[in-house]
C-alpha atoms as a PDB file:
ATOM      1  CA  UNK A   1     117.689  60.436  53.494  1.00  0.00           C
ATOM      2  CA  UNK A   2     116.951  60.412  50.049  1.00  0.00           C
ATOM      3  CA  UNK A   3     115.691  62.821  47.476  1.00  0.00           C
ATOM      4  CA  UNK A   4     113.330  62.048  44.519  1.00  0.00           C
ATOM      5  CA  UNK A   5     114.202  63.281  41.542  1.00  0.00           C
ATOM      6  CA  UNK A   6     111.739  64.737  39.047  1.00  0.00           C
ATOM      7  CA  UNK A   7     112.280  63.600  35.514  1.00  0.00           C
ATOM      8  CA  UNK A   8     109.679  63.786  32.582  1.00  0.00           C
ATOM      9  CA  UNK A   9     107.701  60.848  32.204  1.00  0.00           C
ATOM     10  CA  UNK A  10     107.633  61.841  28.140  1.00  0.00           C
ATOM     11  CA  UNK A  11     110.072  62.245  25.535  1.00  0.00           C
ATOM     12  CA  UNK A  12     110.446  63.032  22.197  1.00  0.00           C
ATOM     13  CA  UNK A  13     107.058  65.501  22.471  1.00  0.00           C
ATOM     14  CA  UNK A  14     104.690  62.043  21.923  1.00  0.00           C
ATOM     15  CA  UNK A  15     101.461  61.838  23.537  1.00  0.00           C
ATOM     16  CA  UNK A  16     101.369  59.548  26.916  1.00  0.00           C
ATOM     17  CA  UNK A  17      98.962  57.595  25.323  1.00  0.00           C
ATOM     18  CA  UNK A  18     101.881  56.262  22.858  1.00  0.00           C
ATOM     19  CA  UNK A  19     104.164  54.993  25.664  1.00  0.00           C
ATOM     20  CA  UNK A  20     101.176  53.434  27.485  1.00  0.00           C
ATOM     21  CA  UNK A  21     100.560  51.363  23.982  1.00  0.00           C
ATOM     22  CA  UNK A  22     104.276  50.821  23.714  1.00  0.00           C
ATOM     23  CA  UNK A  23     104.280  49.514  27.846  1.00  0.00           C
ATOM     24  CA  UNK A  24     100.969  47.337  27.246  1.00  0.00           C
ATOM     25  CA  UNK A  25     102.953  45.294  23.762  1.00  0.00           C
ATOM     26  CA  UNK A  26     106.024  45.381  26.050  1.00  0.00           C
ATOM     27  CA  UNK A  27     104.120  43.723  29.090  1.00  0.00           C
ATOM     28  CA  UNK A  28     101.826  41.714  26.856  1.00  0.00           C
ATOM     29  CA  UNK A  29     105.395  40.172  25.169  1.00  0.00           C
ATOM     30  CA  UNK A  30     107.111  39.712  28.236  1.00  0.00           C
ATOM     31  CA  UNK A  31     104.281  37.734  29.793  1.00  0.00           C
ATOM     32  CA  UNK A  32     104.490  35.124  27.247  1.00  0.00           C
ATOM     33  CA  UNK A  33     102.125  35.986  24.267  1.00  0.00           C
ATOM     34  CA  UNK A  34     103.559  35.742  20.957  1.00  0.00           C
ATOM     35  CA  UNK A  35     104.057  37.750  17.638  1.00  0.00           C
ATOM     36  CA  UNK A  36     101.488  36.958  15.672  1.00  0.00           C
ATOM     37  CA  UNK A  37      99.220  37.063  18.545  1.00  0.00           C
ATOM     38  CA  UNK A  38     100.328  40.519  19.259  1.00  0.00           C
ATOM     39  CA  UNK A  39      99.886  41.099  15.516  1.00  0.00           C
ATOM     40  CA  UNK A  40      96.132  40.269  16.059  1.00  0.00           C
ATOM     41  CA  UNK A  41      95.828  42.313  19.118  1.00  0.00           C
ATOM     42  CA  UNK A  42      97.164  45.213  17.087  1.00  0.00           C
ATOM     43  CA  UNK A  43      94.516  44.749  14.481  1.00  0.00           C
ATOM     44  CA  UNK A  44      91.132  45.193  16.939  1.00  0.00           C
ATOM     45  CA  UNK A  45      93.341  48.004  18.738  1.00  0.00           C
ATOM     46  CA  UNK A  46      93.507  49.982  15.332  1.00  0.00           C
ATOM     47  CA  UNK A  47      90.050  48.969  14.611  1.00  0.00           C
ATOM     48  CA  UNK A  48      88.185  49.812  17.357  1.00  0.00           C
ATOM     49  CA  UNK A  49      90.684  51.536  20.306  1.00  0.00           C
ATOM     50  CA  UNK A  50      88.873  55.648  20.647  1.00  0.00           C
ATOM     51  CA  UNK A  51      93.059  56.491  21.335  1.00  0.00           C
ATOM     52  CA  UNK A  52      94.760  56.629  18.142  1.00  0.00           C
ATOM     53  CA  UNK A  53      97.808  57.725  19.699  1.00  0.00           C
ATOM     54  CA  UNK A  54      97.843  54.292  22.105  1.00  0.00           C
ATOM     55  CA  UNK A  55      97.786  52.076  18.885  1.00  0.00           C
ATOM     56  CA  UNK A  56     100.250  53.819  17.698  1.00  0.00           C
ATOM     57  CA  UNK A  57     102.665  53.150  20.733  1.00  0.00           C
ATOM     58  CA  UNK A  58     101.307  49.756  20.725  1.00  0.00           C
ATOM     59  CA  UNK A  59     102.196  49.127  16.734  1.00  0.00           C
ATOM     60  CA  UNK A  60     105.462  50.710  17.129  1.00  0.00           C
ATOM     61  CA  UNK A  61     106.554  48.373  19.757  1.00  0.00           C
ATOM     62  CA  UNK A  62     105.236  45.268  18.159  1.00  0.00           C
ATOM     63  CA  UNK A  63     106.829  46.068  14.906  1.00  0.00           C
ATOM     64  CA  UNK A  64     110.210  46.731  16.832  1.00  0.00           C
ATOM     65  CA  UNK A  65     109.417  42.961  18.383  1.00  0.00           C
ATOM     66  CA  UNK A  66     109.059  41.953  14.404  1.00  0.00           C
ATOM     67  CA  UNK A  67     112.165  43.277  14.059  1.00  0.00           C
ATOM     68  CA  UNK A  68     114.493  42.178  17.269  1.00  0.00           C
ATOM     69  CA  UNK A  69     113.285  37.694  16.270  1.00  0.00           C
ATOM     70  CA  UNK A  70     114.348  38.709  12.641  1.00  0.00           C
ATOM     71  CA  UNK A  71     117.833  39.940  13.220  1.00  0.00           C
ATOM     72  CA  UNK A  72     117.643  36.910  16.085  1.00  0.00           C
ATOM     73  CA  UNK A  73     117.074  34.159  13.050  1.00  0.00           C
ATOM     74  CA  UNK A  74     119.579  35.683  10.686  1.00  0.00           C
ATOM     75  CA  UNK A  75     122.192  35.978  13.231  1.00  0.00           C
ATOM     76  CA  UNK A  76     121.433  32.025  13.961  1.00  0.00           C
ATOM     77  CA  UNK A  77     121.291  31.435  10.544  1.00  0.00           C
ATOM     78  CA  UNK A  78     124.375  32.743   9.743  1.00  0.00           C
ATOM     79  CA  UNK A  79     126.102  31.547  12.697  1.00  0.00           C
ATOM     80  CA  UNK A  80     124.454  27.725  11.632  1.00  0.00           C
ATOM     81  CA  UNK A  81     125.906  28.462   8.074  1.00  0.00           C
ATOM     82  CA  UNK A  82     129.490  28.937   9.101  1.00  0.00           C
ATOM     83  CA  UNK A  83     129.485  26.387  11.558  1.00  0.00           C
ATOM     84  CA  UNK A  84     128.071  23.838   9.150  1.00  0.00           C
ATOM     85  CA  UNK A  85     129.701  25.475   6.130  1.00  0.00           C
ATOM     86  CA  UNK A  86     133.822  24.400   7.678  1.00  0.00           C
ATOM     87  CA  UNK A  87     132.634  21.099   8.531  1.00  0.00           C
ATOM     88  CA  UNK A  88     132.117  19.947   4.975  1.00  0.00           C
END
């Protein structure tokens, strides 16, 4: 038999409504829609969304998106550079 264990659903003393903004970009990205599409998404939910705190989840996790393809390129880009670079 097994026992459940109890942990805290929130860390870091942020309001619930921040990780359910940050798990809606997350599922939203996973499923297939891209950056600037989440981009736009972010702009209605800051516009017109009555939970500040869920935009802000939401914004945090789409900039971190931003962030993850742009160390992605430069890694490529670097990686094409050397490649390319020894073959002259």
């Amino acid at each position: 038999m097994s026992l459940m264990t109890i942990a805290p659903a929130i860390t870091g003393g942020q309001d619930p409504a921040y990780y359910a903004g940050r798990a809606d970009a997350y599922d939203d990205h996973r499923a297939g829609t891209d950056l600037a599409t989440l981009i736009v998404r972010l702009g209605y939910l800051i516009d017109d969304h009555p939970v500040v705190q869920y935009a802000a989840g939401y914004a945090a996790r789409v900039w971190e998106i931003d962030r993850e393809q742009r160390a992605v390129t430069v890694a490529q880009l670097e990686l094409a550079h050397s490649v390319l670079g020894g073959a002259r």
